[in-house]
PDB file of N, CA and C in Angstrom:
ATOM      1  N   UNK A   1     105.890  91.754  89.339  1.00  0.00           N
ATOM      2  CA  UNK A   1     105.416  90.444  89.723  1.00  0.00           C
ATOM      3  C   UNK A   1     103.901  90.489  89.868  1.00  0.00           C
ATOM      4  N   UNK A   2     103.284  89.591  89.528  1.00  0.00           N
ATOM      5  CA  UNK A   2     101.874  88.860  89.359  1.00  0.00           C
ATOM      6  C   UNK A   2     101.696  88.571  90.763  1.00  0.00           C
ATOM      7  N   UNK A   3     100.153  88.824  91.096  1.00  0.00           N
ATOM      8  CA  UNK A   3      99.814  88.368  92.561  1.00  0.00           C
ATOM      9  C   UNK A   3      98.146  87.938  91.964  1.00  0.00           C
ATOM     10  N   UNK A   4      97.760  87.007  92.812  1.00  0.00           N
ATOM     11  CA  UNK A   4      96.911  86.040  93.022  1.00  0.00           C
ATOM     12  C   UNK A   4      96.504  86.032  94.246  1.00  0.00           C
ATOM     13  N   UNK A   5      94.857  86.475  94.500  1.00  0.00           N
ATOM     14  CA  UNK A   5      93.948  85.684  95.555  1.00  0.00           C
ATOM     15  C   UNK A   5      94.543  84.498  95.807  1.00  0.00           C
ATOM     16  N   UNK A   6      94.582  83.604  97.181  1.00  0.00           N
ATOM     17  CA  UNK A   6      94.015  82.301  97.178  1.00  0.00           C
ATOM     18  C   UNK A   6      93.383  82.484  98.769  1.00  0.00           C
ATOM     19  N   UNK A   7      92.762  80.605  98.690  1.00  0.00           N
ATOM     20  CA  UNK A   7      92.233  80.518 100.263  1.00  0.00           C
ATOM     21  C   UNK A   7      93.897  79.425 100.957  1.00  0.00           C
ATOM     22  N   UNK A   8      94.028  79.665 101.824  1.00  0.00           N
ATOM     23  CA  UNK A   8      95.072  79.081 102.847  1.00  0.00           C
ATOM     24  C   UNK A   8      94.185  78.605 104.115  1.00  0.00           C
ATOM     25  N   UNK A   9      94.458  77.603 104.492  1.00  0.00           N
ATOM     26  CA  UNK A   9      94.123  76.707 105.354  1.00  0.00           C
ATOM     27  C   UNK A   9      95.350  76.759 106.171  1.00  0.00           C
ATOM     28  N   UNK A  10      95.434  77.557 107.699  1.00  0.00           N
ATOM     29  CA  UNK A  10      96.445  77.752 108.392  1.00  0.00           C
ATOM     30  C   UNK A  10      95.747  77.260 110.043  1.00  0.00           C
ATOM     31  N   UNK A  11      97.699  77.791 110.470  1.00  0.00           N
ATOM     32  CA  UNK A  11      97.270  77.988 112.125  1.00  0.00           C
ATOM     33  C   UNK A  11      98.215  79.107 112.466  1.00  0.00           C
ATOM     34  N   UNK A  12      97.742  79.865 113.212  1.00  0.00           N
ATOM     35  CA  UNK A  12      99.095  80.969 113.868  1.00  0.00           C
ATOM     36  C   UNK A  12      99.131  80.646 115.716  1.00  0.00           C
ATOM     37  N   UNK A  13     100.830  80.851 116.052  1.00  0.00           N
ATOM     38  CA  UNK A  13     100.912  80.561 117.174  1.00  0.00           C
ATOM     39  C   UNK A  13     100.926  81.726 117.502  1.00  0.00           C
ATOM     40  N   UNK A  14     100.976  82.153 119.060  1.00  0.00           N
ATOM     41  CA  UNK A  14     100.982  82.914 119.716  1.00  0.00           C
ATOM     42  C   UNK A  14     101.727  84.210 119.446  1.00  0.00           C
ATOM     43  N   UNK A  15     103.316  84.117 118.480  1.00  0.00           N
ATOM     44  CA  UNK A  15     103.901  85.074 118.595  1.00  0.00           C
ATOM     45  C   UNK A  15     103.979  85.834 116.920  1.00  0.00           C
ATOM     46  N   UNK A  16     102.771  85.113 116.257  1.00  0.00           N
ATOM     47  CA  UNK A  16     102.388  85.516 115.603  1.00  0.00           C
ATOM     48  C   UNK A  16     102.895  84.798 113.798  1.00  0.00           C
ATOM     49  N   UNK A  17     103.661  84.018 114.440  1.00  0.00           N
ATOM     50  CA  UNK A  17     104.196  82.727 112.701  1.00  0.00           C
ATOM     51  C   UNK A  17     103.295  82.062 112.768  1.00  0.00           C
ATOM     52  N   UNK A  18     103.516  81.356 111.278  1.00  0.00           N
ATOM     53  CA  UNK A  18     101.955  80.877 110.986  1.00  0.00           C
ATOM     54  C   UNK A  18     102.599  79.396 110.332  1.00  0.00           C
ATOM     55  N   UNK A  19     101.609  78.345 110.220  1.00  0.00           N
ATOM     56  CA  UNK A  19     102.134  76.891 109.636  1.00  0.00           C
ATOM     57  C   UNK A  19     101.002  76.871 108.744  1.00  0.00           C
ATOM     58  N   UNK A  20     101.260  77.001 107.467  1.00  0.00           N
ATOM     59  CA  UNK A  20     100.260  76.682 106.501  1.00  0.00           C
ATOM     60  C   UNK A  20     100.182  74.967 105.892  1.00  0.00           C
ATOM     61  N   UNK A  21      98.854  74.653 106.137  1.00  0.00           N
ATOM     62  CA  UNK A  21      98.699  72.924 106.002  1.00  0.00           C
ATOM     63  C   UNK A  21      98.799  72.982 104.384  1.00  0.00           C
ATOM     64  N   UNK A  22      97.536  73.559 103.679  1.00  0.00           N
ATOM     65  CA  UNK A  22      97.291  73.651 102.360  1.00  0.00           C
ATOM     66  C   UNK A  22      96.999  75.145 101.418  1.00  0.00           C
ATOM     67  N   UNK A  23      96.791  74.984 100.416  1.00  0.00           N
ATOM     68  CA  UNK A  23      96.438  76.478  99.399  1.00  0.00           C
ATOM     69  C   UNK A  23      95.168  76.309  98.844  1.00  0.00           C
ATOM     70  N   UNK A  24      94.649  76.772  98.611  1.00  0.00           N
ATOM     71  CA  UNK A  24      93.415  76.740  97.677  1.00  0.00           C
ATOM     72  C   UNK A  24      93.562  77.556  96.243  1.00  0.00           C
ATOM     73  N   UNK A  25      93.847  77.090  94.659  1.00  0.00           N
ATOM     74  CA  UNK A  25      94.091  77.703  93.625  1.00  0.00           C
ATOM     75  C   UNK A  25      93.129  77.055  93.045  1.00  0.00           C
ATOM     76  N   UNK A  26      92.238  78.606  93.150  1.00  0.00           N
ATOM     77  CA  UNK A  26      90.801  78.607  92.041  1.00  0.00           C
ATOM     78  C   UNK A  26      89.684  76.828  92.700  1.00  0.00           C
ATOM     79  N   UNK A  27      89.434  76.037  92.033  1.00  0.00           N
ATOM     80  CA  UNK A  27      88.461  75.431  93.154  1.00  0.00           C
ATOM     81  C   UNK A  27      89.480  74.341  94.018  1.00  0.00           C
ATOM     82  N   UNK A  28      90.452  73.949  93.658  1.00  0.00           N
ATOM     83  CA  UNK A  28      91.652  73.077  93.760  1.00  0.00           C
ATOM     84  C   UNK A  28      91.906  72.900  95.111  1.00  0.00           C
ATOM     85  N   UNK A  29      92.034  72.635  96.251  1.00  0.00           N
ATOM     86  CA  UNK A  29      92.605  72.959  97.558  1.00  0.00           C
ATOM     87  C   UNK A  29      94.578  71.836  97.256  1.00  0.00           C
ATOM     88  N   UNK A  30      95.330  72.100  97.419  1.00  0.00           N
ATOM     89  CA  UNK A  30      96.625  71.158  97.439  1.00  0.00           C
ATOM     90  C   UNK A  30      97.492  71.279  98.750  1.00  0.00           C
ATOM     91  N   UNK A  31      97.851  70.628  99.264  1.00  0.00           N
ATOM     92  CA  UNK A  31      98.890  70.394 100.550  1.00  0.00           C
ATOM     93  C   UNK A  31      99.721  70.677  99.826  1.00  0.00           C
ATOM     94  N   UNK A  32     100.660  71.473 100.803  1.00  0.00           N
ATOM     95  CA  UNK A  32     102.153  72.395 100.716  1.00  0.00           C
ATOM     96  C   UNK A  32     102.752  71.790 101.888  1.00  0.00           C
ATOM     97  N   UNK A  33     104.220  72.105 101.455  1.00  0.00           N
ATOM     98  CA  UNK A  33     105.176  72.231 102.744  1.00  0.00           C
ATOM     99  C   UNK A  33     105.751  73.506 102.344  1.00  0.00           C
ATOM    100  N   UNK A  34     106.143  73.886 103.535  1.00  0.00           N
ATOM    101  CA  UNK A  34     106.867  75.099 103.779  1.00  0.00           C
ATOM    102  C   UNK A  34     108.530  75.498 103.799  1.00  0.00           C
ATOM    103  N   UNK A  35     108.711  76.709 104.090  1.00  0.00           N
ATOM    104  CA  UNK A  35     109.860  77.126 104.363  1.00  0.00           C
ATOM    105  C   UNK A  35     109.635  78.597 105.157  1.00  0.00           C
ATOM    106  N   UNK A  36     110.577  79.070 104.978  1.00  0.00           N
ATOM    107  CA  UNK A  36     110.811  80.184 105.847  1.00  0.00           C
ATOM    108  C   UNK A  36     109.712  81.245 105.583  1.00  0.00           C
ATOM    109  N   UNK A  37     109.910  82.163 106.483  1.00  0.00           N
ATOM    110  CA  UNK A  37     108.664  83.250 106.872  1.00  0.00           C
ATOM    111  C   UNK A  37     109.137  84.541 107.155  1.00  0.00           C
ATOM    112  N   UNK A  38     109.026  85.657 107.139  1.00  0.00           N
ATOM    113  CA  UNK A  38     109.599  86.615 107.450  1.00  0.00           C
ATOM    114  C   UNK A  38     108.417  87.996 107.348  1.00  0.00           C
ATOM    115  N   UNK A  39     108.015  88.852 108.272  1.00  0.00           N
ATOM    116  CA  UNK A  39     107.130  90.365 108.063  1.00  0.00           C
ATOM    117  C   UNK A  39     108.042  91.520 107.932  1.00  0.00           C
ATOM    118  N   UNK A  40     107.313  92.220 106.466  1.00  0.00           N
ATOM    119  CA  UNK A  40     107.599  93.067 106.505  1.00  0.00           C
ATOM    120  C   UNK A  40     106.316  94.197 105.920  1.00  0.00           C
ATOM    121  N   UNK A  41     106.648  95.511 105.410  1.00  0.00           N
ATOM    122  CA  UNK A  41     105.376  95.997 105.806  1.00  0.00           C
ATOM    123  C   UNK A  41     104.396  95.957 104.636  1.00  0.00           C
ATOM    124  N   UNK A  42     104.818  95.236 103.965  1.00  0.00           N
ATOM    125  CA  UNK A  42     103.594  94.491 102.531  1.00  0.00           C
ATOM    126  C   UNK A  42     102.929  93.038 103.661  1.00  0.00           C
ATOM    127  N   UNK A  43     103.128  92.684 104.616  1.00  0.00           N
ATOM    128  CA  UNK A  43     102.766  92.011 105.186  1.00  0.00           C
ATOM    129  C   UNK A  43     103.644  90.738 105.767  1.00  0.00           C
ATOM    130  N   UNK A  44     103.041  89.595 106.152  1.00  0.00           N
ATOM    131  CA  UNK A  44     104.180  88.020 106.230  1.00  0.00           C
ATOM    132  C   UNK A  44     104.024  87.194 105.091  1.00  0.00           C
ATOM    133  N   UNK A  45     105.224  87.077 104.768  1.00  0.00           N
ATOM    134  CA  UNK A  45     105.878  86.482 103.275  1.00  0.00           C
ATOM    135  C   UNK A  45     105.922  84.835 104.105  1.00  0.00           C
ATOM    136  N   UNK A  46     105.326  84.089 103.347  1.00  0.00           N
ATOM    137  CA  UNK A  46     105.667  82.250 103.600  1.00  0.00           C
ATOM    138  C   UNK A  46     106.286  81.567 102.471  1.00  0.00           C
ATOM    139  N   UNK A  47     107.184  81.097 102.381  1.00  0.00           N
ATOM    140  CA  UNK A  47     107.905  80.342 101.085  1.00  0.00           C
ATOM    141  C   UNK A  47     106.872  78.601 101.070  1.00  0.00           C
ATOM    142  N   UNK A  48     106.712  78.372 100.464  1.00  0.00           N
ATOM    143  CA  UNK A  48     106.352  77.276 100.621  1.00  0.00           C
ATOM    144  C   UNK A  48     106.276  76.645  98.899  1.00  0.00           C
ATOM    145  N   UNK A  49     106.097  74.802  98.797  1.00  0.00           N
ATOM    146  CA  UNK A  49     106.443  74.356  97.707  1.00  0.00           C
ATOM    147  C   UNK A  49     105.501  73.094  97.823  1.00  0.00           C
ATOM    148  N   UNK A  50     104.872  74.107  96.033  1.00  0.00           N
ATOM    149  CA  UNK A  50     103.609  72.932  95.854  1.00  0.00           C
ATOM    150  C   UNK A  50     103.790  71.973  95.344  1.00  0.00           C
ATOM    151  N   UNK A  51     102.772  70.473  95.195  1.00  0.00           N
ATOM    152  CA  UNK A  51     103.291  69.329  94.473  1.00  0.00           C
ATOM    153  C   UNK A  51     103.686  69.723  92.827  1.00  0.00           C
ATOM    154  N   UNK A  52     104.716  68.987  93.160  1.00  0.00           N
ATOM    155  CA  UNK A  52     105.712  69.095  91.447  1.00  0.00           C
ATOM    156  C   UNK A  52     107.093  69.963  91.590  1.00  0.00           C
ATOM    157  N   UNK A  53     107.302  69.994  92.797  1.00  0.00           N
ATOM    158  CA  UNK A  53     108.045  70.956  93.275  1.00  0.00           C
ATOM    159  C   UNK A  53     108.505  72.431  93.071  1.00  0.00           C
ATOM    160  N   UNK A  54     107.137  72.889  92.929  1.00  0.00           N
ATOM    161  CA  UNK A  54     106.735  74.303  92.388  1.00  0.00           C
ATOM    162  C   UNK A  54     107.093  75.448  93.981  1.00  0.00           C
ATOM    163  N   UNK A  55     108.172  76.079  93.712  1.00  0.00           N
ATOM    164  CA  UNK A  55     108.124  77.290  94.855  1.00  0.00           C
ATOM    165  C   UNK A  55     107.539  78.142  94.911  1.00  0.00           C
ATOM    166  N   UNK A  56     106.941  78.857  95.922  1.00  0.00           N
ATOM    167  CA  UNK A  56     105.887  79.641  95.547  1.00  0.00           C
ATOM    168  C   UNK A  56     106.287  80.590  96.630  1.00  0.00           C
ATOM    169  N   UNK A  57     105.821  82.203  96.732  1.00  0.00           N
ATOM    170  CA  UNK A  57     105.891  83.091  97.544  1.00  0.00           C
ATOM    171  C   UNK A  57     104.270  83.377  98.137  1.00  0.00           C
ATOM    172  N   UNK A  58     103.960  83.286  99.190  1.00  0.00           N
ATOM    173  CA  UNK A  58     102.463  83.751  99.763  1.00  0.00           C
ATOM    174  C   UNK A  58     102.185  84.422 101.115  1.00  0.00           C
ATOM    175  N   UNK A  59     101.861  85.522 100.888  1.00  0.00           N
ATOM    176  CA  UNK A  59     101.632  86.973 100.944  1.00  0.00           C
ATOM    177  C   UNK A  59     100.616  87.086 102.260  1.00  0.00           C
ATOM    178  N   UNK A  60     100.330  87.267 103.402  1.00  0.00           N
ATOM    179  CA  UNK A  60      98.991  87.916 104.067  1.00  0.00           C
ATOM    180  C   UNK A  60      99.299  89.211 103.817  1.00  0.00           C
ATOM    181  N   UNK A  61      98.565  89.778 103.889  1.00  0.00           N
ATOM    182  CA  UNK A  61      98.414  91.905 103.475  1.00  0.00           C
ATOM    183  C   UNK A  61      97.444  91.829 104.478  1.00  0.00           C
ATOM    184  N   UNK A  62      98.177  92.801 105.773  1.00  0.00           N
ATOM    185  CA  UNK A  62      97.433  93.137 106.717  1.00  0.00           C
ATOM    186  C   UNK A  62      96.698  93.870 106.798  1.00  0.00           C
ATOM    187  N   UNK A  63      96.648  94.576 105.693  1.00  0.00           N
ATOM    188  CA  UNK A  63      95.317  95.871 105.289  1.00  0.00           C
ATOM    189  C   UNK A  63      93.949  95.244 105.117  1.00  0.00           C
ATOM    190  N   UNK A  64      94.292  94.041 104.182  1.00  0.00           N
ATOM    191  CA  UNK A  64      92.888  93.120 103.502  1.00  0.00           C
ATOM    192  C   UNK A  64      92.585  91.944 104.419  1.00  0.00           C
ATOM    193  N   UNK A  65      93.909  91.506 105.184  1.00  0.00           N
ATOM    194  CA  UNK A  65      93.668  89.927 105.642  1.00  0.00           C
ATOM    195  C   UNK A  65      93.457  88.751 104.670  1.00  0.00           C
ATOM    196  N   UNK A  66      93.808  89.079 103.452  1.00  0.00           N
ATOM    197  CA  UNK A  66      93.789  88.485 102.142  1.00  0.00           C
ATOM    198  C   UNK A  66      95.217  87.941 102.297  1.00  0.00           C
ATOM    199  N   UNK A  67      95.196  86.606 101.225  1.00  0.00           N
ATOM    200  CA  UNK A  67      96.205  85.591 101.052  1.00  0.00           C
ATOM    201  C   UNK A  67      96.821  85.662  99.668  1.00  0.00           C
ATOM    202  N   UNK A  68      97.553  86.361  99.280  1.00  0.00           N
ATOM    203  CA  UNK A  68      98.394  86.342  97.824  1.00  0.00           C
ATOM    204  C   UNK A  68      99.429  85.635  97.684  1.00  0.00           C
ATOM    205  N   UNK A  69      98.925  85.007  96.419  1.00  0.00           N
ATOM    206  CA  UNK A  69     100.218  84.243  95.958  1.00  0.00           C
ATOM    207  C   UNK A  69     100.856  85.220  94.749  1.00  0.00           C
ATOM    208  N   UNK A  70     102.557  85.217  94.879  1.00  0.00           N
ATOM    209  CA  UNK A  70     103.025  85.675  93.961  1.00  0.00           C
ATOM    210  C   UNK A  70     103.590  84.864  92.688  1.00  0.00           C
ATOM    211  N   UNK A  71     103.223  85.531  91.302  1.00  0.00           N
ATOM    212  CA  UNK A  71     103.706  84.643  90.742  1.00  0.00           C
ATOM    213  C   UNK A  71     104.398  85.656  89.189  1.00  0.00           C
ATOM    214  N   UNK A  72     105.900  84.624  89.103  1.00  0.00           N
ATOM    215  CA  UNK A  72     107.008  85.259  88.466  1.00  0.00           C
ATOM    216  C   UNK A  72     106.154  85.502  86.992  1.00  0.00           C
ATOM    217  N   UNK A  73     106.891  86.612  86.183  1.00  0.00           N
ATOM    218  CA  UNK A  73     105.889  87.146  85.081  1.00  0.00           C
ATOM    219  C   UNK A  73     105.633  86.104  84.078  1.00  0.00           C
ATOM    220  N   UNK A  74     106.615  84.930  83.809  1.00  0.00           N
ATOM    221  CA  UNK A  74     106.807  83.849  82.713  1.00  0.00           C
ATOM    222  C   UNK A  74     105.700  82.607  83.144  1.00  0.00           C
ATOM    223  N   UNK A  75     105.193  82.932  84.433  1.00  0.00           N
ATOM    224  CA  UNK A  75     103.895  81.283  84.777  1.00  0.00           C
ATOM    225  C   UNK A  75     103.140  81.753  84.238  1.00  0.00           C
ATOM    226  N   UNK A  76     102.913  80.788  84.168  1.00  0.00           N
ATOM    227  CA  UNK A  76     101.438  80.627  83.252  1.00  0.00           C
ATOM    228  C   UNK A  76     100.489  79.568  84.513  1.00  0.00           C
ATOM    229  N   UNK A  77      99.223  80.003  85.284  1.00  0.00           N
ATOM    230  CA  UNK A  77      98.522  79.088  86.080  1.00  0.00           C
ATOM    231  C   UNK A  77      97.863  78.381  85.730  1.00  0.00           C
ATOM    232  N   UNK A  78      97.932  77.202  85.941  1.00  0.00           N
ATOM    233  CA  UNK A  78      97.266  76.335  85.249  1.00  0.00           C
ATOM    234  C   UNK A  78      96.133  75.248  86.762  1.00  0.00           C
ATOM    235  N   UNK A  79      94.951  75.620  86.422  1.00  0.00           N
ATOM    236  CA  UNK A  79      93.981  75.218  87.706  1.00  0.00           C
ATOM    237  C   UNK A  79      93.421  74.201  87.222  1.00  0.00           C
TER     238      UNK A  79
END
């Protein structure tokens, strides 16, 4: 699987889940809604689904503090 920089526009509560408002792909910023969340030790995984009803997997990596989006080998990104 393909991974991708982006910028995320978030908030984290106290016990450490996070509510992501929007994504940033390449200069683009787009509002998301979400789904489920889960850490493990590649970091916290956020499901969330961009307009067009595109699902997407996105990544913090607690090593970098960087925001990856994953993407299946057949997309093609189109910014």
């Amino acid at each position: 699987m393909t991974h991708i920089t982006i910028g995320v526009d978030c908030s984290f509560s106290a016990n450490g889940t996070v509510r992501v408002q929007r994504v940033q792909i390449g200069a683009a910023w787009q509002v998301v809604e979400q789904g489920r969340q889960w850490l493990d030790m590649n970091g916290r995984h956020v499901l969330i689904m961009l307009p067009g009803q595109q699902a997407r997997e996105i990544i913090l990596r607690p090593d970098t503090l960087t925001w990856e989006m994953a993407l299946p080998q057949q997309h093609v990104l189109r910014v």
